[in-house]
Protein backbone atom coordinates (compact mmCIF):
# COMPACT_ATOMS: atom_id res chain seq x y z
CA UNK A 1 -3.75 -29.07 34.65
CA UNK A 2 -6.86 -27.09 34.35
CA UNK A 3 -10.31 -28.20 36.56
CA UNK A 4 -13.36 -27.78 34.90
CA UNK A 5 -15.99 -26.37 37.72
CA UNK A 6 -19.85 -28.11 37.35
CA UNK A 7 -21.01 -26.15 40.22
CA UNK A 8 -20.57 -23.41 42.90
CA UNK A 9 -18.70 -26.12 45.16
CA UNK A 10 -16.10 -26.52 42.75
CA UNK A 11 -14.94 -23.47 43.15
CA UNK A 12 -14.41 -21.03 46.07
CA UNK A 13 -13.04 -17.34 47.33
CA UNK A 14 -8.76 -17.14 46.61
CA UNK A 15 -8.81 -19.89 44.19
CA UNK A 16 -8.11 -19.16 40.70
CA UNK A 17 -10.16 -19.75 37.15
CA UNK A 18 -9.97 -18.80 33.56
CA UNK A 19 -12.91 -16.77 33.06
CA UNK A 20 -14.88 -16.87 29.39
CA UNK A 21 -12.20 -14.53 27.84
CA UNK A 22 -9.63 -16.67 28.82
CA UNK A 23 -8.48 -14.20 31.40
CA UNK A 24 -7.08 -16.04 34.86
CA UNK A 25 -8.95 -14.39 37.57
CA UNK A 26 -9.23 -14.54 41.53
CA UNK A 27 -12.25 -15.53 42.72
CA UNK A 28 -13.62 -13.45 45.07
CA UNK A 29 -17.23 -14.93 45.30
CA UNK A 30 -19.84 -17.33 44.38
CA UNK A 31 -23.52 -17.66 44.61
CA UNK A 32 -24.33 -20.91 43.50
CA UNK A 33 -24.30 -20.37 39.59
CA UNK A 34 -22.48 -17.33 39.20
CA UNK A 35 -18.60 -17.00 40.06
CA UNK A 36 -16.83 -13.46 40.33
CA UNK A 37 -13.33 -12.21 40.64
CA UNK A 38 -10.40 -9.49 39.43
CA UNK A 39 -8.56 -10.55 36.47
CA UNK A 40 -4.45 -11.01 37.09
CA UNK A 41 -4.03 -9.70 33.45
CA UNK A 42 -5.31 -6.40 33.95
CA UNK A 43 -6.99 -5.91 36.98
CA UNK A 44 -10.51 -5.35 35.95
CA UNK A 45 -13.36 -6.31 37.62
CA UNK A 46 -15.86 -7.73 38.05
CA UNK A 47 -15.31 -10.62 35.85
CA UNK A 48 -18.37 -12.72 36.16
CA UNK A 49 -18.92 -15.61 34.42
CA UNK A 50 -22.07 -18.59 34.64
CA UNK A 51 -20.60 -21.86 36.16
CA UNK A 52 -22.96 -23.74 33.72
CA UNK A 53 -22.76 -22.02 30.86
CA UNK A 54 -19.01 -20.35 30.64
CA UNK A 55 -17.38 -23.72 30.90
CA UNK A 56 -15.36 -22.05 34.02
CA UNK A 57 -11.73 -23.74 34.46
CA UNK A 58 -9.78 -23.46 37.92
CA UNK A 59 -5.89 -22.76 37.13
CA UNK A 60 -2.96 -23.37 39.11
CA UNK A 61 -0.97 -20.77 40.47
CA UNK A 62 1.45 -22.20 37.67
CA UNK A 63 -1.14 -21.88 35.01
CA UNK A 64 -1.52 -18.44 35.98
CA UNK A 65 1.36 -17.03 35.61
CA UNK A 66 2.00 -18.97 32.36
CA UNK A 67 -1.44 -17.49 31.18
CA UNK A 68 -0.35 -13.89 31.84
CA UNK A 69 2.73 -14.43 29.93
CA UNK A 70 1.67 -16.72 27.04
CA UNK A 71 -1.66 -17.38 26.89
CA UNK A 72 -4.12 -19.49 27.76
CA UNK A 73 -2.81 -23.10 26.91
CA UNK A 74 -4.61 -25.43 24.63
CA UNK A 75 -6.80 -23.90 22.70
CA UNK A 76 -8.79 -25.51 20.36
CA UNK A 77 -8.05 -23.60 16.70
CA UNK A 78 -12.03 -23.61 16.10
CA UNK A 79 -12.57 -20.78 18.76
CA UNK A 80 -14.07 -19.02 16.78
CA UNK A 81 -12.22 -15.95 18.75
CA UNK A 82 -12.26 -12.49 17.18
CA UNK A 83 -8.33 -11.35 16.93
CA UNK A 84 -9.48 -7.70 19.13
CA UNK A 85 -10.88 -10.20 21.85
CA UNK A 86 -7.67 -12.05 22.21
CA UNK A 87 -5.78 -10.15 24.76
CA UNK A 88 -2.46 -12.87 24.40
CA UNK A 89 -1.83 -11.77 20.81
CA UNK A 90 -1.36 -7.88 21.54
């Protein structure tokens, strides 16, 4: 089940989140507001995202891997996501 992070303590180095493209990432550091890490769907980096204001989500490893191959999980249909932004559907 997915964590929703409220602050920089939530969240740490080697754990993993859903960044705000719905990419799972690795965290590789923090700063207090700001968390950044390597997405495991195609490696880029960095993939930054505001703890307050992304709505940042720690995954399982579990959630991970079922991200990479199907999607995020549980999306609400009002995302309002453009089709060329959603990486799952390609």
């Amino acid at each position: 089940m997915t964590t929703e992070t409220t602050n920089a303590d939530d969240i740490k180095p080697g754990d993993i989140y859903e960044d705000c493209s719905f990419h799972p990432c690795l965290c590789t550091a923090t700063n207090g507001q700001e968390v950044w890490g390597i997405s495991l769907i195609d490696g880029s980096y960095p993939r930054s995202c505001d703890i307050n204001i992304c709505g940042v989500r720690k995954l399982s490893v579990e959630e991970a891997l079922l991200w990479k191959t199907k999607g995020p999980q549980n999306l609400p249909d009002n995302m309002g996501i453009p089709n060329k932004k959603r990486w799952w559907q390609s």
